[in-house]
N, C-alpha and C. Protein backbone atom coordinates (compact mmCIF):
# COMPACT_ATOMS: atom_id res chain seq x y z
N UNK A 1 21.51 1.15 -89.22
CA UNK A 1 20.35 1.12 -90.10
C UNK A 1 19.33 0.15 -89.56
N UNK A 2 18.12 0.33 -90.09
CA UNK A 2 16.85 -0.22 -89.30
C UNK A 2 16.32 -0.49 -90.52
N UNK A 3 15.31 -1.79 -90.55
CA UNK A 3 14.89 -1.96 -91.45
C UNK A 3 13.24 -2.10 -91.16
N UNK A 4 12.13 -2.23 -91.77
CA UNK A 4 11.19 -2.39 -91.62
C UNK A 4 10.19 -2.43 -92.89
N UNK A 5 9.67 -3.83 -92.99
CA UNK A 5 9.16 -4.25 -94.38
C UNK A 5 10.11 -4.71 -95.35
N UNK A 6 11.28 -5.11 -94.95
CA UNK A 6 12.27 -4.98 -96.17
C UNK A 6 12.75 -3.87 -97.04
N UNK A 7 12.88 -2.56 -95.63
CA UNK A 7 13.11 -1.27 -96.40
C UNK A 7 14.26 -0.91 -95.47
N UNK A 8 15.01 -0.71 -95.96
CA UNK A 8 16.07 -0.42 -94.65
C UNK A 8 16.07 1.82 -94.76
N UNK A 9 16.40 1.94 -93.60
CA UNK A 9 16.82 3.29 -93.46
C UNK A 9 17.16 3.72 -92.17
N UNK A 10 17.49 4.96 -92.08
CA UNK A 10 18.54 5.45 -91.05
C UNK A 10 17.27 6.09 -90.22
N UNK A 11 16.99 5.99 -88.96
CA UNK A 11 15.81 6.79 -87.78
C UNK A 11 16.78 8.12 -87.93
N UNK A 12 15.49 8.83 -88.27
CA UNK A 12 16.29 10.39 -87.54
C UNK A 12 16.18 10.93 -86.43
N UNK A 13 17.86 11.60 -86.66
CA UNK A 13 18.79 11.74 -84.74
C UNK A 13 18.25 13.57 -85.19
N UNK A 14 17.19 14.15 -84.33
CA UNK A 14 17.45 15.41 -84.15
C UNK A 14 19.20 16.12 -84.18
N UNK A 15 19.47 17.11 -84.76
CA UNK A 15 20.70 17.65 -84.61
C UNK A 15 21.30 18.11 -82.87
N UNK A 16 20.03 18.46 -82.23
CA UNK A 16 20.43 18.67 -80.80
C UNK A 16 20.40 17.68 -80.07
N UNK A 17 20.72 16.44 -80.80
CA UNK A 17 21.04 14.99 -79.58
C UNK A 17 22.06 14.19 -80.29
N UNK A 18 23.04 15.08 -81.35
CA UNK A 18 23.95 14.45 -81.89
C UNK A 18 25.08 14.81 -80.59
N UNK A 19 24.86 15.66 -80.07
CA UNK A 19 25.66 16.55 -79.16
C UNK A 19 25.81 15.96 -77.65
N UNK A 20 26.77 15.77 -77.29
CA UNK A 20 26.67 15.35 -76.07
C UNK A 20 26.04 16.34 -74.76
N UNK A 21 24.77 15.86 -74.16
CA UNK A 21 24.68 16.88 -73.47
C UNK A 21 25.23 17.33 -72.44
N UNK A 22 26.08 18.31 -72.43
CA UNK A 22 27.00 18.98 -71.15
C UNK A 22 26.64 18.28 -70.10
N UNK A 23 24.78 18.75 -69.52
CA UNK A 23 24.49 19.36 -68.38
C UNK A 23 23.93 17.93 -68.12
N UNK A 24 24.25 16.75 -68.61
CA UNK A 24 23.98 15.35 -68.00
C UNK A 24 24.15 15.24 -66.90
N UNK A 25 23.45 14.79 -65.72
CA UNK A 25 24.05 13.96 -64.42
C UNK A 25 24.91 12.48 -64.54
N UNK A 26 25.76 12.50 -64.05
CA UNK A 26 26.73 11.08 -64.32
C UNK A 26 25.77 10.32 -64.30
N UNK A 27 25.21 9.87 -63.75
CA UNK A 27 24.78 8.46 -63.58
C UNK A 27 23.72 8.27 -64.72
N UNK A 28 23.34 9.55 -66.03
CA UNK A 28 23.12 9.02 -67.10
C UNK A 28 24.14 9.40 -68.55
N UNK A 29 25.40 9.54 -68.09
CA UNK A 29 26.30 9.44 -69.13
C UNK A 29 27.19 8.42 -69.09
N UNK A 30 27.00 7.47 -69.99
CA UNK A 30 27.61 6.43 -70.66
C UNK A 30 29.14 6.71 -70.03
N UNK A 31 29.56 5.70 -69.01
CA UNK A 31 31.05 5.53 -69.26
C UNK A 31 31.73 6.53 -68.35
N UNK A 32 30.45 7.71 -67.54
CA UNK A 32 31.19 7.92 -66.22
C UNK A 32 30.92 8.23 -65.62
N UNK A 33 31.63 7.68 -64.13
CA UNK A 33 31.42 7.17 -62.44
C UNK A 33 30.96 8.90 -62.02
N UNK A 34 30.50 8.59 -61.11
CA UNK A 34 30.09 10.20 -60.24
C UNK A 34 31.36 11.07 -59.89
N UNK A 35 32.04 10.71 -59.41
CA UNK A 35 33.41 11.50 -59.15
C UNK A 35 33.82 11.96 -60.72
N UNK A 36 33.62 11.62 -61.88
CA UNK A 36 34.34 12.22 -62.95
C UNK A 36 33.56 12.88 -63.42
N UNK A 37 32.42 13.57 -62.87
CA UNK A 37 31.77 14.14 -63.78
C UNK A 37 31.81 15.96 -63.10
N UNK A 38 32.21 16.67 -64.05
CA UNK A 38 32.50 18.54 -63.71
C UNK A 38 31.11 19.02 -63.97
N UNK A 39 30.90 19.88 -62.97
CA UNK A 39 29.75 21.24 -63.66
C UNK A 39 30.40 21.86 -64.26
N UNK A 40 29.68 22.27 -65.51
CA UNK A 40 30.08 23.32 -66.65
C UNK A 40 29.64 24.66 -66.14
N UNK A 41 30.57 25.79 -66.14
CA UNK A 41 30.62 27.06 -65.70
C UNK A 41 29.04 28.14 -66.22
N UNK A 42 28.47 28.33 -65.52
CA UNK A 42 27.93 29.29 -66.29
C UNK A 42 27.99 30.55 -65.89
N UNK A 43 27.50 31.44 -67.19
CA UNK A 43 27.50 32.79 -66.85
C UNK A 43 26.83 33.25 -65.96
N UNK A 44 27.32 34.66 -65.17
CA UNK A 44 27.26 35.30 -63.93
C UNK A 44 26.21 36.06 -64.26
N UNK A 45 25.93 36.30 -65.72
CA UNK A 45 24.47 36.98 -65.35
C UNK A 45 23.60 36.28 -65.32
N UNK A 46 23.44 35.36 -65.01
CA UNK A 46 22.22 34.00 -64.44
C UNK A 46 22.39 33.48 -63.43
N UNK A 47 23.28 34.49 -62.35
CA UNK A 47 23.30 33.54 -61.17
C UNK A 47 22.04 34.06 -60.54
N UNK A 48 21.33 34.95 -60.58
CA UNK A 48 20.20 35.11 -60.12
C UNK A 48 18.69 34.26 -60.56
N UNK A 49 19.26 33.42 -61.31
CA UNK A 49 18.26 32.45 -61.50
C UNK A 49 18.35 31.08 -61.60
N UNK A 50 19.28 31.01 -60.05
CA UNK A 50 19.73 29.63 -59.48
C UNK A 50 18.56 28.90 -60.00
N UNK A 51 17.40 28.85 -59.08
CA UNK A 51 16.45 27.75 -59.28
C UNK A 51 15.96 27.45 -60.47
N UNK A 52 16.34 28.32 -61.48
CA UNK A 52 15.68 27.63 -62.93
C UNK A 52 17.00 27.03 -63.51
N UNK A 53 17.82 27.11 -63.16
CA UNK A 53 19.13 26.81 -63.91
C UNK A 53 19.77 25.75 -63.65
N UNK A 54 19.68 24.53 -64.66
CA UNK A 54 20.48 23.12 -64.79
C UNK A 54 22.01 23.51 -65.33
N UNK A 55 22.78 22.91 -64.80
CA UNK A 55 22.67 21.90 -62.82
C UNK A 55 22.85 22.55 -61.71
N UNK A 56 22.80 23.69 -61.84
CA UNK A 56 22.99 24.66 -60.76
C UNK A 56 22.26 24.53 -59.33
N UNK A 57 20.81 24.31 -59.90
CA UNK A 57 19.53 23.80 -59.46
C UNK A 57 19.74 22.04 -58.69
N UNK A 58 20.10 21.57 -58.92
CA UNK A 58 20.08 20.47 -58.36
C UNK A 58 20.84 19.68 -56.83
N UNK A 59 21.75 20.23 -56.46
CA UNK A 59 21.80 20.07 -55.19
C UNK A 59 21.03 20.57 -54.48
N UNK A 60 20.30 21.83 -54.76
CA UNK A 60 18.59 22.50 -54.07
C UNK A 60 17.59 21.41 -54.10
N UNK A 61 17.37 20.51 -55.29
CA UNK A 61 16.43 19.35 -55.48
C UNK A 61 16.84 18.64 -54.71
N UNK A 62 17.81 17.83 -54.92
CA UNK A 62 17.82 16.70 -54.34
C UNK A 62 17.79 17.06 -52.69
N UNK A 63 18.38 18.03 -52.22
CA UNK A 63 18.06 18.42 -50.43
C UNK A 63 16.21 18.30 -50.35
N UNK A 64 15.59 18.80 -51.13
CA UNK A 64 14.06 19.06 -50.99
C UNK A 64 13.56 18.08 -51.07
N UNK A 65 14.00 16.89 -51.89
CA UNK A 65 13.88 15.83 -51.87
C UNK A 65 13.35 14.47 -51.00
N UNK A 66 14.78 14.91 -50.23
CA UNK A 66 15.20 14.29 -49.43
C UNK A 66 14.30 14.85 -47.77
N UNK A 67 14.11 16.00 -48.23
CA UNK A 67 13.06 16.72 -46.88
C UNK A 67 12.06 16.21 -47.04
N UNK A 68 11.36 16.36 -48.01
CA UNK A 68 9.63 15.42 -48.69
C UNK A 68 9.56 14.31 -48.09
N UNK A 69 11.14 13.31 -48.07
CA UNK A 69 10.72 11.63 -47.96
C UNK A 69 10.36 11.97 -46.84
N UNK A 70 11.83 13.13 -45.65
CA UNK A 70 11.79 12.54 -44.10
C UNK A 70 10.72 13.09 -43.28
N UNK A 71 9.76 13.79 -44.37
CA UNK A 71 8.61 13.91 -43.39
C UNK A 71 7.69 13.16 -43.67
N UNK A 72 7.68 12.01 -44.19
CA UNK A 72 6.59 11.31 -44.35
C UNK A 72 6.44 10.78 -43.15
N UNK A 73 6.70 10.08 -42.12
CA UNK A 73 6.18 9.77 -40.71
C UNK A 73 5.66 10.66 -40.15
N UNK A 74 6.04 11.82 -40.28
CA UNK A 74 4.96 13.07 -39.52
C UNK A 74 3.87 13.04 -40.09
N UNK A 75 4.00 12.93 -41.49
CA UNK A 75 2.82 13.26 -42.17
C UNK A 75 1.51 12.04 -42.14
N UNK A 76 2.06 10.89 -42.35
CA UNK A 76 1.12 9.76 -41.66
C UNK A 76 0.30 9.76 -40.70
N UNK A 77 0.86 10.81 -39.38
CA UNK A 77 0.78 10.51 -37.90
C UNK A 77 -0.55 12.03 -38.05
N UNK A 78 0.04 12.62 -38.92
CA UNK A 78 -1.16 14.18 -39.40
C UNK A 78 -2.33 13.54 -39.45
N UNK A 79 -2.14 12.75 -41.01
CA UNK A 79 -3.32 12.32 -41.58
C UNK A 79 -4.16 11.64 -40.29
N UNK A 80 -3.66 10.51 -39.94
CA UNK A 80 -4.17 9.62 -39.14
C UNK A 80 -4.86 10.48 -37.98
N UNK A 81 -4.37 11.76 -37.48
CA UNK A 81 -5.16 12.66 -36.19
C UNK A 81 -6.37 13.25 -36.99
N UNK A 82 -5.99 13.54 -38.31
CA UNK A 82 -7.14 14.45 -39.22
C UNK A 82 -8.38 13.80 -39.27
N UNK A 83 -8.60 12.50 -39.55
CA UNK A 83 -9.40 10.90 -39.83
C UNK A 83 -10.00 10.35 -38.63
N UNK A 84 -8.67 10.50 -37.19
CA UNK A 84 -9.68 10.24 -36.46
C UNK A 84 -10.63 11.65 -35.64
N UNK A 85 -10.45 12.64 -36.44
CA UNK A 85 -11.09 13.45 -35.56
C UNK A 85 -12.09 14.63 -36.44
N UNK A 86 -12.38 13.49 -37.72
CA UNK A 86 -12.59 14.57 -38.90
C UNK A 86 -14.60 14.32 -38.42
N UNK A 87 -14.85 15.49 -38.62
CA UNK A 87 -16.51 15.91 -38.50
C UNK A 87 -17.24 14.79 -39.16
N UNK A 88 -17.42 13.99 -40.24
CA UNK A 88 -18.63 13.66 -41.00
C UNK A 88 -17.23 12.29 -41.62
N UNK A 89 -18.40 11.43 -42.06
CA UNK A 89 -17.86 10.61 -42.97
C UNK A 89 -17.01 10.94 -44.29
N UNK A 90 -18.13 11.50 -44.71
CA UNK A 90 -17.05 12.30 -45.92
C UNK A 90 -16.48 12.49 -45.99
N UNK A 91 -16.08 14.10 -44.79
CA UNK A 91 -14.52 14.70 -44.28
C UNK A 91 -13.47 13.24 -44.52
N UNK A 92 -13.82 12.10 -43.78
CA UNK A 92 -12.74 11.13 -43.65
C UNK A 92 -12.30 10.40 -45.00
N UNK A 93 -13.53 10.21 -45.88
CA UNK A 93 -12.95 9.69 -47.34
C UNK A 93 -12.23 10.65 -47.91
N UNK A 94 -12.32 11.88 -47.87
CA UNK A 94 -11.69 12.43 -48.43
C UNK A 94 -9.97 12.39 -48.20
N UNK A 95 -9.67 12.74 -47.07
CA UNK A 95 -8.82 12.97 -46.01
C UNK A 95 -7.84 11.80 -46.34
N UNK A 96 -8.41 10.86 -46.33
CA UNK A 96 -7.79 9.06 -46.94
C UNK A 96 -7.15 8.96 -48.19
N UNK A 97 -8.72 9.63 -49.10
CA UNK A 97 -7.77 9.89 -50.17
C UNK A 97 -6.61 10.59 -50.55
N UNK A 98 -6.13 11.59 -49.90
CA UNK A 98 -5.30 12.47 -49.66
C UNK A 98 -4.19 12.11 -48.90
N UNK A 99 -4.25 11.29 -47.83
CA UNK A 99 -3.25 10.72 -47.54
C UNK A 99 -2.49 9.32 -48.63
N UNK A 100 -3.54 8.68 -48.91
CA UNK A 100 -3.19 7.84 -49.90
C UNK A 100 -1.96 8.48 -51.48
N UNK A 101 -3.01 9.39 -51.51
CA UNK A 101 -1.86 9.96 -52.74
C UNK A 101 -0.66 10.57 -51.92
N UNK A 102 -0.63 10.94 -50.91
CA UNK A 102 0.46 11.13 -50.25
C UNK A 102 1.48 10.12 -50.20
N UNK A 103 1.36 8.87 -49.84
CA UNK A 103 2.14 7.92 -49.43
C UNK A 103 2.70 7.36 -50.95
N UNK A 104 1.59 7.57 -52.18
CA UNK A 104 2.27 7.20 -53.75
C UNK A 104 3.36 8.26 -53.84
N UNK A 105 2.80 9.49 -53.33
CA UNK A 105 4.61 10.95 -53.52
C UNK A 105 5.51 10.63 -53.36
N UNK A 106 5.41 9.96 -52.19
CA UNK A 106 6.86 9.61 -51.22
C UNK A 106 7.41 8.64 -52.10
N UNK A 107 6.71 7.57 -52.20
CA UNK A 107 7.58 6.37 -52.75
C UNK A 107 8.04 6.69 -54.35
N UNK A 108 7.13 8.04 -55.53
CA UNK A 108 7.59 8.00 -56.25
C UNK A 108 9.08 9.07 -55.88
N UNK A 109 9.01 9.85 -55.02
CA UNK A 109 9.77 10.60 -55.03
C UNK A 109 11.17 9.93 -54.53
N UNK A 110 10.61 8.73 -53.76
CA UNK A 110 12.23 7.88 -53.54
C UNK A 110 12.84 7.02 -55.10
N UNK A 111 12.42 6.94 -55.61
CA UNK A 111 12.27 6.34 -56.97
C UNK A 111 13.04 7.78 -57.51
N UNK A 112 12.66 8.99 -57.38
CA UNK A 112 13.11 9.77 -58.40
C UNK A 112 14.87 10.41 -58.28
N UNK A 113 14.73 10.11 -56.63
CA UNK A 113 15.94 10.46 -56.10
C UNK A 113 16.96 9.26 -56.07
N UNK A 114 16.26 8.22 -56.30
CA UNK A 114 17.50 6.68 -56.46
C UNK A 114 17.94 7.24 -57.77
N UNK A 115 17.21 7.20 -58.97
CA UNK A 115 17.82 7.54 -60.35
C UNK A 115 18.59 8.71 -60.51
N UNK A 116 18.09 9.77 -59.66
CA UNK A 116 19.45 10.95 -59.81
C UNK A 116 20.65 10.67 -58.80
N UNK A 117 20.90 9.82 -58.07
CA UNK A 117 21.96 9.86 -57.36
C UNK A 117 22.93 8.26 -57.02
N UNK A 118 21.45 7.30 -57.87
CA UNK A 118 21.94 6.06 -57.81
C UNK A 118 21.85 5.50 -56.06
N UNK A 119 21.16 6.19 -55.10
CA UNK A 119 21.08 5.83 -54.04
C UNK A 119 19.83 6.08 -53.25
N UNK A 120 19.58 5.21 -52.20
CA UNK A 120 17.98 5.67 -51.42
C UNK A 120 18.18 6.99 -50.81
N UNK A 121 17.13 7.82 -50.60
CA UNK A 121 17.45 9.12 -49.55
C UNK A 121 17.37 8.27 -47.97
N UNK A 122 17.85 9.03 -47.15
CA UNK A 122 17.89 8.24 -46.03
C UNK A 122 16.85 8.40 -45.17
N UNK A 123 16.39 7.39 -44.34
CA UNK A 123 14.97 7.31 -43.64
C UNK A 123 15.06 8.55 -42.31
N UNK A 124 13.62 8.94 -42.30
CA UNK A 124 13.73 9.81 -41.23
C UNK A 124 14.70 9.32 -40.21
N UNK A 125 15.00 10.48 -38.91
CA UNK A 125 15.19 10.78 -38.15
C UNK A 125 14.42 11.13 -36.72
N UNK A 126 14.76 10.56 -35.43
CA UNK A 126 13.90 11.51 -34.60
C UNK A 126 12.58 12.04 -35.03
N UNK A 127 11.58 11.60 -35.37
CA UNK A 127 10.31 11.93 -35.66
C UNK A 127 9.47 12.44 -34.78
N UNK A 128 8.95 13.71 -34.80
CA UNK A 128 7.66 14.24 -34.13
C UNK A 128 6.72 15.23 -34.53
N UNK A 129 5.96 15.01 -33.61
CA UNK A 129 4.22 15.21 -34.23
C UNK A 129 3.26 15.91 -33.09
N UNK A 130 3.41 17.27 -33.56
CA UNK A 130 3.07 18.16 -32.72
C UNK A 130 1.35 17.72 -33.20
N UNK A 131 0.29 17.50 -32.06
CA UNK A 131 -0.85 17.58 -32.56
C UNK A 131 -1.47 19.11 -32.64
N UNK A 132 -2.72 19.59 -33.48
CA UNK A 132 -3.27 20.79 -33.61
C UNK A 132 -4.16 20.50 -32.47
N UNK A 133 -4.18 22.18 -32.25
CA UNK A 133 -5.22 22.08 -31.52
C UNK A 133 -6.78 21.99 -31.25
N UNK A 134 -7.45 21.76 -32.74
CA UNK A 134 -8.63 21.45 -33.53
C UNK A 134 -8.45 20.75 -34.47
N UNK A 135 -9.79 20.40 -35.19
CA UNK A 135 -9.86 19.52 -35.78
C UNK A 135 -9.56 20.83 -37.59
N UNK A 136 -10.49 22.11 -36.86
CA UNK A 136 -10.34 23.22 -37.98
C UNK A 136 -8.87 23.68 -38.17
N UNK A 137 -8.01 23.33 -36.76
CA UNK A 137 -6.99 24.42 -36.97
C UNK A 137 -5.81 23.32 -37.69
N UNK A 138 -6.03 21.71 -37.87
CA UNK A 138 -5.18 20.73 -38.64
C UNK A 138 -5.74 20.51 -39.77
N UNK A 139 -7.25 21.20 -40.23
CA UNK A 139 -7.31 21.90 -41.87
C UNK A 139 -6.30 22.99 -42.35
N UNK A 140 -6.58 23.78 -41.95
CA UNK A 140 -5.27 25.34 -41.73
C UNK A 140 -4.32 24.76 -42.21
N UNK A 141 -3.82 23.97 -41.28
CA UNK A 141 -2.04 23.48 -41.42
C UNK A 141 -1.87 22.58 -42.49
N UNK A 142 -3.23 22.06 -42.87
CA UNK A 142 -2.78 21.34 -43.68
C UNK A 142 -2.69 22.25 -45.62
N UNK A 143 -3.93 23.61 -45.56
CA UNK A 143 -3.75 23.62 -46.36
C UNK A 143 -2.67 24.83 -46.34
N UNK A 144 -1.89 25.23 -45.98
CA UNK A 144 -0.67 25.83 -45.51
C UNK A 144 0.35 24.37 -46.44
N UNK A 145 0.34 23.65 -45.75
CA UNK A 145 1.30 22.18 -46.25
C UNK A 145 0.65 22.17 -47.45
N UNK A 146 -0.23 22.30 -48.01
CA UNK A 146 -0.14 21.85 -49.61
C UNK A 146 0.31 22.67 -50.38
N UNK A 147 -0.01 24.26 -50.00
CA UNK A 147 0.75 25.72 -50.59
C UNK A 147 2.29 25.26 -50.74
N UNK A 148 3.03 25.06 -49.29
CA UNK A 148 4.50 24.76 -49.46
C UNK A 148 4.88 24.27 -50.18
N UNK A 149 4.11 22.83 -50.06
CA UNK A 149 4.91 21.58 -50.91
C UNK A 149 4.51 21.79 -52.33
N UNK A 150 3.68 22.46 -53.27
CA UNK A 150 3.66 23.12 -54.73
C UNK A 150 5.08 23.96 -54.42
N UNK A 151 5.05 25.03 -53.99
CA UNK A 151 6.85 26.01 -53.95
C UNK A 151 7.93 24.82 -54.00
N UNK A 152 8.05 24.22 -52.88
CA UNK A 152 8.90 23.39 -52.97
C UNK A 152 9.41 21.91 -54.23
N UNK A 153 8.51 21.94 -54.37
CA UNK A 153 8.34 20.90 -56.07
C UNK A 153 8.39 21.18 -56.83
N UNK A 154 7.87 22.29 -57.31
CA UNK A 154 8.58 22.98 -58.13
C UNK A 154 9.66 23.13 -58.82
N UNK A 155 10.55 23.78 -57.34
CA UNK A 155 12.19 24.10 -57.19
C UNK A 155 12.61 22.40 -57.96
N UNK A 156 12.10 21.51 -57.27
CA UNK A 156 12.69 20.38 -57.60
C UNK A 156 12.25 20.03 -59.37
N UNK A 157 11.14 20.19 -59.91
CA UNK A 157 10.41 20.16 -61.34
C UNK A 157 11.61 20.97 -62.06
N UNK A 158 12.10 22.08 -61.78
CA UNK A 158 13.00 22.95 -62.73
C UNK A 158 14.60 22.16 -62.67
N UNK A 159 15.00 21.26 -61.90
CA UNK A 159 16.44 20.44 -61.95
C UNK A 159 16.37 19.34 -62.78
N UNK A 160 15.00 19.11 -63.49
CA UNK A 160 15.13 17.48 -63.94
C UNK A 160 15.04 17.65 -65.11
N UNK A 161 15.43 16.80 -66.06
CA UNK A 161 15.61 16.69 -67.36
C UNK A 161 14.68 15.64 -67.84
N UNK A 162 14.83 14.19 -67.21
CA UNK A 162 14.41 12.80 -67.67
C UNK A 162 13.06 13.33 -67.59
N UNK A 163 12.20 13.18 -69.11
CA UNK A 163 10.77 12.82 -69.69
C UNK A 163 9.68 12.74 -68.40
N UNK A 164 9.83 11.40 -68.28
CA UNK A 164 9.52 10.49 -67.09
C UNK A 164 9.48 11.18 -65.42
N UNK A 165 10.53 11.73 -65.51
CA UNK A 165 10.48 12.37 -63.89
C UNK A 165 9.77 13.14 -64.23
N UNK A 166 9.57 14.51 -65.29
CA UNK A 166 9.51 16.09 -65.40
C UNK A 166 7.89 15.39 -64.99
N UNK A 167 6.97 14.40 -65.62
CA UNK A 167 5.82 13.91 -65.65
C UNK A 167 5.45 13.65 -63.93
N UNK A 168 6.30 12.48 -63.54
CA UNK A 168 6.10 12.54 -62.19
C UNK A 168 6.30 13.75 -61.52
N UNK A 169 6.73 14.36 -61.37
CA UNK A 169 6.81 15.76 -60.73
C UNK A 169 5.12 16.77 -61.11
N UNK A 170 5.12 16.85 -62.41
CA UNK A 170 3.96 17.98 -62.62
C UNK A 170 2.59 16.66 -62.14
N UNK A 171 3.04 15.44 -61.48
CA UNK A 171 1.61 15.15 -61.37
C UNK A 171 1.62 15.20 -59.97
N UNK A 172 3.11 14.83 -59.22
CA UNK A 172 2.58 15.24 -57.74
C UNK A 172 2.43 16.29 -57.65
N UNK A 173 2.77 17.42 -58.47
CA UNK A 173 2.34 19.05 -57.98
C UNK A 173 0.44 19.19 -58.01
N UNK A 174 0.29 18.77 -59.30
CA UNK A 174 -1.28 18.93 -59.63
C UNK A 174 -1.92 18.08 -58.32
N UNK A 175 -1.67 16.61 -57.98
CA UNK A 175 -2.30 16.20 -56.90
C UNK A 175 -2.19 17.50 -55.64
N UNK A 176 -1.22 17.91 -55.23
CA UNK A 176 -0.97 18.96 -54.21
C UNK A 176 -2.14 20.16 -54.25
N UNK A 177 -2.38 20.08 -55.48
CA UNK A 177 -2.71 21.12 -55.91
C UNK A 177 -4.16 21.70 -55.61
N UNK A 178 -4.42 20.01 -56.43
CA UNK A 178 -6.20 19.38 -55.78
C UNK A 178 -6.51 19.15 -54.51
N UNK A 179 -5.61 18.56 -53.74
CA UNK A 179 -5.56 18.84 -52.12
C UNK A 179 -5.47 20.08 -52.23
N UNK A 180 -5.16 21.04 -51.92
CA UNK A 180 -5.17 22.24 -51.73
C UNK A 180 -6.73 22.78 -51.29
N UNK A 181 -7.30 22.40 -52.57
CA UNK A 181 -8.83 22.82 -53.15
C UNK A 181 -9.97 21.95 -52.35
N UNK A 182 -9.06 21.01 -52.02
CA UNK A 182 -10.04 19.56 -50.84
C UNK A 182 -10.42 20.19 -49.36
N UNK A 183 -8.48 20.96 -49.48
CA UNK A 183 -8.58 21.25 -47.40
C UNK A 183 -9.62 21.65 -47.42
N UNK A 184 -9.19 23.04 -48.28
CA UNK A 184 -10.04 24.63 -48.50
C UNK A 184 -11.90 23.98 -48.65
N UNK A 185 -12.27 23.35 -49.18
CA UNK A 185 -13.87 22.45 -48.96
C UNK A 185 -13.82 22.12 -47.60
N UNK A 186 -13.34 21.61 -47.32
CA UNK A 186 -13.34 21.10 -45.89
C UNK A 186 -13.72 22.14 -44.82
N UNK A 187 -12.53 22.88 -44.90
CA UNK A 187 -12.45 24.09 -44.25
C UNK A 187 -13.57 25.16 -44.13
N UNK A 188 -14.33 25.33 -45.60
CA UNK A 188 -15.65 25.96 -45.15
C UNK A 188 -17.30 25.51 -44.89
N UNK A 189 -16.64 24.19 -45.64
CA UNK A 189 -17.79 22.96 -44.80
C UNK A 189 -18.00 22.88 -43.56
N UNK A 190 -16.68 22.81 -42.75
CA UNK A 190 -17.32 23.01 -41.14
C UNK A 190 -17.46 23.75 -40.82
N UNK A 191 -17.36 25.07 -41.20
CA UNK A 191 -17.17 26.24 -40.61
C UNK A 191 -16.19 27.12 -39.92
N UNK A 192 -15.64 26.29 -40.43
CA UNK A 192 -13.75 27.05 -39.74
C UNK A 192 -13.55 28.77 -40.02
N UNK A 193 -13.18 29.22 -38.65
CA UNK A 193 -13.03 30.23 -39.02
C UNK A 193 -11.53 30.57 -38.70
N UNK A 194 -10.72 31.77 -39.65
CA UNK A 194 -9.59 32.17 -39.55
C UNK A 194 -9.10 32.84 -37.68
């Protein structure tokens, strides 16, 4: 009981959180370690909708995850060729800004993957960085890379449960999103052609 003003009363527990939820990840159920925790079976007529389906869905996330962090050194080494070789001033604020929200993804996305697994994803590997061969044709690729990484975040947006993440997730998608709409300016600002 809770009191407030000198009124005591009981907060109300929705009926669907009196319930333990099945489809918890251990590391937010009270009282047990990762090894004790089972996936609950589901039915076979939903195996065709792996990616929407908790927890089914989540060893797909957390791999995508974990792909997002280990390309962040490529992706630095992108930005940084895009900036120094971008047409106009502008092109380059922009471009900055875009890398900038890039580098907030990564770190929230290591943040999102410590809390589902209780551990860091592990730092790249062997890193490389094919340069484009224009300045138009590393617009292309890039807005190619913002198409992906919406598909791919996604996949990861449909495994999460926690409030907090589902938020971080639909905001790195929307940033992706707005990049998207940045390359694509870019792209017919200089005149790029397909």
């Amino acid at each position: 009981m809770q009191s407030y003003n000198n009124v005591s009363y009981m907060p109300y527990t929705p009926p669907c959180m009196m319930m333990q939820n099945q489809y918890m990840l251990p590391q937010t159920m009270p009282g047990l370690l990762p090894g004790q925790y089972q996936t609950p079976q589901i039915p076979d007529n939903m195996a065709g909708l792996d990616q929407y389906t908790y927890p089914r869905n989540v060893p797909e996330a957390l791999k995508l995850i974990r792909e997002a962090v280990a390309g962040e050194t490529e992706d630095r080494m992108f930005y940084q060729y895009l900036i120094e070789n971008a047409a106009s001033e502008e092109d380059k604020e922009i471009i900055k800004g875009i890398r900038d929200d890039e580098i907030s993804h990564f770190n929230l996305f290591r943040q999102v993957y410590s809390q589902l697994t209780g551990q860091m994803p592990p730092p790249p590997q062997d890193v490389t960085f094919e340069k484009p061969e224009s300045y138009c044709e590393g617009i292309k690729r890039a807005v190619r890379g913002e198409q992906n990484a919406v598909k791919k975040y996604r996949r990861i947006l449909y495994a999460l449960q926690d409030r907090v993440q589902i938020n971080i997730l639909t905001g790195i998608i929307t940033d992706e999103l707005r990049h998207g709409i940045l390359y694509n300016y870019l792209y017919s600002r200089n005149g790029c052609r397909v």
